[in-house]
Every structure is written in structure tokens, then in C-alpha cells.
Protein backbone atom coordinates (compact mmCIF):
# COMPACT_ATOMS: atom_id res chain seq x y z
CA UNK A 1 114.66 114.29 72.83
CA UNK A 2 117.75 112.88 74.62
CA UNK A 3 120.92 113.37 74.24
CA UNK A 4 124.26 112.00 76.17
CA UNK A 5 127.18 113.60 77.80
CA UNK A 6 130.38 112.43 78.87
CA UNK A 7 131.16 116.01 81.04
CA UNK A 8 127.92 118.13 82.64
CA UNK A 9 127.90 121.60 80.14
CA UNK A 10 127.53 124.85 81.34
CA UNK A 11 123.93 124.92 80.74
CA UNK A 12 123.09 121.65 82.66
CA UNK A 13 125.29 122.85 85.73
CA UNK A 14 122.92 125.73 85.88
CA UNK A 15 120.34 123.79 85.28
CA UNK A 16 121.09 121.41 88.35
CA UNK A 17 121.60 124.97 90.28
CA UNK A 18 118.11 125.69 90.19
CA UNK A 19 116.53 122.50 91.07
CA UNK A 20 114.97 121.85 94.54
CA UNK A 21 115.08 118.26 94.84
CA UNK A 22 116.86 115.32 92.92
CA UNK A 23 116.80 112.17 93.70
CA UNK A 24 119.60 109.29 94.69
CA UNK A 25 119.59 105.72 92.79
CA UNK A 26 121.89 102.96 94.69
CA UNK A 27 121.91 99.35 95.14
CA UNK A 28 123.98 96.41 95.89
CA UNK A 29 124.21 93.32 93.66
CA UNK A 30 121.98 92.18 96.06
CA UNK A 31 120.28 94.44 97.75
CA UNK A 32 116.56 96.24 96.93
CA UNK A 33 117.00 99.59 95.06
CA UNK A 34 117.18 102.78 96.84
CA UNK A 35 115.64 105.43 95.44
CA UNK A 36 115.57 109.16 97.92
CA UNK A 37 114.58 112.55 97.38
CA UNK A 38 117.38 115.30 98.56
CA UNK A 39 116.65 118.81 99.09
CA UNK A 40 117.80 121.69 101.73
CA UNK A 41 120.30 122.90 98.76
CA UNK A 42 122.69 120.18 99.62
CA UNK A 43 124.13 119.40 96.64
CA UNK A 44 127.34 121.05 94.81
CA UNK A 45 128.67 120.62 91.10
CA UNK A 46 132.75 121.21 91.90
CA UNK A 47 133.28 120.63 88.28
CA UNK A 48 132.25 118.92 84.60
CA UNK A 49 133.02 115.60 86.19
CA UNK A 50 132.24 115.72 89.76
CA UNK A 51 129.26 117.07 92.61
CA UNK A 52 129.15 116.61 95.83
CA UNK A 53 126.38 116.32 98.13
CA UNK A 54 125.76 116.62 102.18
CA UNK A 55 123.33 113.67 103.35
CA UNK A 56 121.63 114.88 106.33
CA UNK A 57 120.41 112.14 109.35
CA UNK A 58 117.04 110.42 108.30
CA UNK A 59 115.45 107.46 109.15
CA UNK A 60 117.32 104.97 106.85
CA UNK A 61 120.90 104.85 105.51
CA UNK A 62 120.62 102.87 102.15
CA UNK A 63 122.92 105.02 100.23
CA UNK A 64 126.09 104.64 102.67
CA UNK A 65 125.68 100.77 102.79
CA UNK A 66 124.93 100.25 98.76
CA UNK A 67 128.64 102.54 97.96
CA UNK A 68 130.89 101.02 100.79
CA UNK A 69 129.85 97.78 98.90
CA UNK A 70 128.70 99.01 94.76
CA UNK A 71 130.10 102.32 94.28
CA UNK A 72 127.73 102.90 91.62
CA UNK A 73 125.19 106.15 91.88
CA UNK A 74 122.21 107.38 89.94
CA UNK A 75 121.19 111.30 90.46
CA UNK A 76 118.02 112.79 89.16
CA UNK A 77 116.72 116.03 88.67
CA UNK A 78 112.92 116.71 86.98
CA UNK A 79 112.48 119.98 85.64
CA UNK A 80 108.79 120.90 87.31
CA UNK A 81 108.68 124.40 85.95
CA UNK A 82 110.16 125.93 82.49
CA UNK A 83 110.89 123.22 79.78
CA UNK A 84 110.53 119.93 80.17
CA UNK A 85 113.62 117.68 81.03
CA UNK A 86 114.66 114.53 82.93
CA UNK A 87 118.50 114.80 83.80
CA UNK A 88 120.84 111.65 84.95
CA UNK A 89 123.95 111.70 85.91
CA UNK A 90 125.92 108.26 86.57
CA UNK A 91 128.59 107.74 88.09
CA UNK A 92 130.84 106.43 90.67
CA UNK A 93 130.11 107.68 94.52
CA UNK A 94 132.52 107.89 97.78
CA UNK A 95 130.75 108.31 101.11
CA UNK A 96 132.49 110.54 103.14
CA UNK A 97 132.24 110.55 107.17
CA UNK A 98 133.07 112.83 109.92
CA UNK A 99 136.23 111.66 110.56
CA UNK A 100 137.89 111.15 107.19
CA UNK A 101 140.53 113.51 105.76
CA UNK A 102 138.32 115.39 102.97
CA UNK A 103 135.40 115.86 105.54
CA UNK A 104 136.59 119.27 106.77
CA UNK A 105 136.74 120.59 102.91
CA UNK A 106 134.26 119.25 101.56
CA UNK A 107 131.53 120.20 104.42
CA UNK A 108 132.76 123.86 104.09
CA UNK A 109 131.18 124.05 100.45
CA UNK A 110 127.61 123.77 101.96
CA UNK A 111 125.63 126.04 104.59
CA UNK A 112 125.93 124.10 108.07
CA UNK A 113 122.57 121.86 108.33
CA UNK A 114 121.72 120.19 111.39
CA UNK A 115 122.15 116.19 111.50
CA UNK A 116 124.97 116.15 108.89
CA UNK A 117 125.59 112.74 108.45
CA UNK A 118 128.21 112.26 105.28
CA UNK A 119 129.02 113.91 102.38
CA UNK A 120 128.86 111.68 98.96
CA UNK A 121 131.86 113.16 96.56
CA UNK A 122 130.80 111.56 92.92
CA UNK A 123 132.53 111.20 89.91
CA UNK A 124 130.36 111.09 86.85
CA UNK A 125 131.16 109.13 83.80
CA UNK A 126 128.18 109.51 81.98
CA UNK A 127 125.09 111.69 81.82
CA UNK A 128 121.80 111.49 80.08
CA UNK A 129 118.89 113.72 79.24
CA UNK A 130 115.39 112.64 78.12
CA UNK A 131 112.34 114.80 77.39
CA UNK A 132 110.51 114.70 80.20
CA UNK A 133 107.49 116.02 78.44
CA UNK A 134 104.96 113.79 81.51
CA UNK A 135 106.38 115.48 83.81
CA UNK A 136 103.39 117.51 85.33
CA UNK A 137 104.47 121.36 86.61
CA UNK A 138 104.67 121.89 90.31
CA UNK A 139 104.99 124.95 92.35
CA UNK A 140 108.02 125.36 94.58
CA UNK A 141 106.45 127.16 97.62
CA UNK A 142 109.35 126.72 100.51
CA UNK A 143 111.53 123.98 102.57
CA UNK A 144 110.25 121.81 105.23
CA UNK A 145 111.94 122.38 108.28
CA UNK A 146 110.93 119.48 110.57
CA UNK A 147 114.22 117.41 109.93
CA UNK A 148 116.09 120.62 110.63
CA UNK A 149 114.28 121.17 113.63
CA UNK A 150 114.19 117.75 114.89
CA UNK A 151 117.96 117.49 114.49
CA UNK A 152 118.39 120.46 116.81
CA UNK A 153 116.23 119.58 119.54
CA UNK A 154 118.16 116.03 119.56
CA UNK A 155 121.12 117.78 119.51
CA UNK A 156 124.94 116.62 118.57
CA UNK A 157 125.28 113.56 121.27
CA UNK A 158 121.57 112.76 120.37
CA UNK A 159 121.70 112.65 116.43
CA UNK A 160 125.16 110.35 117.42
CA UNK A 161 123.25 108.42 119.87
CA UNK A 162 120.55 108.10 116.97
CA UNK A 163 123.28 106.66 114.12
CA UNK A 164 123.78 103.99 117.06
CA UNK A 165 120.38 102.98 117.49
CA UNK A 166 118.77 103.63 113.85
CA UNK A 167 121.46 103.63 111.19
CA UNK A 168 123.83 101.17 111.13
CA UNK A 169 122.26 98.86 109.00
CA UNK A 170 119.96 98.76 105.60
CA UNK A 171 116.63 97.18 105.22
CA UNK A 172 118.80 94.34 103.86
CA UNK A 173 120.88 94.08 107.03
CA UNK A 174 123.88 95.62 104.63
CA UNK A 175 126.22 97.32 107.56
CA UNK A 176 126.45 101.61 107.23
CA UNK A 177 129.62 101.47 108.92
CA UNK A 178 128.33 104.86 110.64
CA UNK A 179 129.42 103.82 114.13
CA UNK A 180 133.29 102.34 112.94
CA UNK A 181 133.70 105.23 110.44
CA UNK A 182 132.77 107.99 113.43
CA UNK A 183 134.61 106.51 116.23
CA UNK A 184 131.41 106.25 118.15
CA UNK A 185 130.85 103.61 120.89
CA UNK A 186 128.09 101.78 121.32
CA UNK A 187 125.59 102.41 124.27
């Protein structure tokens, strides 16, 4: 059944290798939970203690908001194939934007994708593994490419034109600090 882990082992860094999708876990004191499924091979274990991963433009930005204010971050991964297994690891997130000084690094660990938006560089404090025996099997079968290709045909000045008009606050009215962070100005 579960166990706990102060440091991701060997075996659950390969583990999180081979997954196709997680899924992020944020909130504010006072804001509704967040809970979004990542793919596109966007995330990076750098060591025991820490992954990064690239957050690509979409049509919210929860995730930014909830860490500038609760720096607090859940990641999943199901195992939908082989053994069963539900994986958490907890921790304590950083959103990075285009501008800041670790940007430039830390976006050279991951194939370019279209609509980068910021990179989340989290240290974990705590992980968890349960059974995951309800989990049903599913069959990996490829990657959607819409976002990809719907981030190309907006194009740099369009995705940034998009941040202004669609993601600079939550559901909550929480502020993404997108624009500030960016050095974009407002149309």
C-alpha cells in the first residue's frame, strides 16, 4: 500500500519519466482549488528534491495566481498501464516568468513548445504513494497538438496580446501578475 518519502528514489524518478500526464493541485487560503492536467513532456526531475515544469498558454492561469500568494503545490501522476500506483509529491512551488534571472536556464531543460508561459521550479518536502489499485488502464495513443498549433498561428505578439486580454486574473479575481512580471503593456 503506501508508503512516504522525504527525497523522490531512483525508481519513482523513472517512474515520473514515463508518465504522460500529471496533474497540478494549488489554491489560495481563499481561493477554489485548482486542479490541471499537464502533458507535452513538460516536466523535469533536476534532482531528489526538486522538478521543474514548463506551463504552456491556456485558457486560465490558476496556478501562477495561487503560488505568488500560497506557495504550496500538489503534483500527481496515475500509473494507467503496468502496476498500479498513485504518486504525490508536495511541496513548495516558484513561478518563473520570461523575464526573471533563472528563465533562460531553466527553459533550456525542455524542447521549445509554442505559448511558453512560465516555468514552475518546485521544491518537494514530502512525497506519498498509495495503491492505486481503481485506477482503470488506459492506452497512451499520441499528443494533441491543437494548443501547439493554435499557439503558432497566434504567434509571439499574439500569445502576449492573449496574457493581456485572458490571463491576468483567476476565476477568483486573484491577479497572475503575467503582464507586470513580462514587461508587457496593456492595449
Amino acid at each position: 500500500m503506501g508508503k512516504k518519502y522525504s527525497e523522490i528514489p531512483d525508481k519513482l524518478i523513472e517512474f515520473i519519466k514515463a508518465q504522460k500526464i500529471f496533474f497540478i493541485g494549488t489554491a489560495t487560503t481563499d481561493s477554489r482549488v485548482s486542479v490541471s492536467p499537464k502533458g507535452m513532456d513538460s516536466l523535469k526531475v533536476l534532482d531528489n528534491n526538486r522538478v521543474v515544469w514548463l506551463n504552456v498558454t491556456g485558457s486560465g492561469n490558476e496556478t501562477a495566481a495561487h503560488v505568488q500568494e500560497n506557495p504550496r503545490m500538489t503534483i500527481m501522476f496515475c500509473a494507467f498501464e503496468g502496476n498500479p500506483m498513485i504518486l504525490r509529491l508536495y511541496g513548495t512551488a516558484k513561478v518563473i516568468h520570461q523575464n526573471d534571472p533563472e528563465w533562460k536556464d531553466l527553459f533550456s531543460l525542455f524542447e521549445p513548445l509554442p505559448g511558453a508561459r512560465q516555468i514552475f521550479d518546485v521544491s518537494i518536502d514530502l512525497l506519498q504513494t498509495s495503491c492505486g489499485m481503481a485506477i482503470p488502464y488506459y492506452d497512451y495513443v499520441s499528443e494533441r497538438e491543437q494548443l501547439n498549433k493554435w499557439a503558432e498561428k497566434k504567434g509571439e505578439d499574439g500569445i502576449k496580446q492573449y496574457w493581456i486580454d485572458k490571463n491576468q486574473e483567476t476565476i477568483d479575481g486573484k491577479p497572475t501578475n503575467i503582464v507586470s512580471m513580462n514587461n508587457l503593456i496593456q492595449a
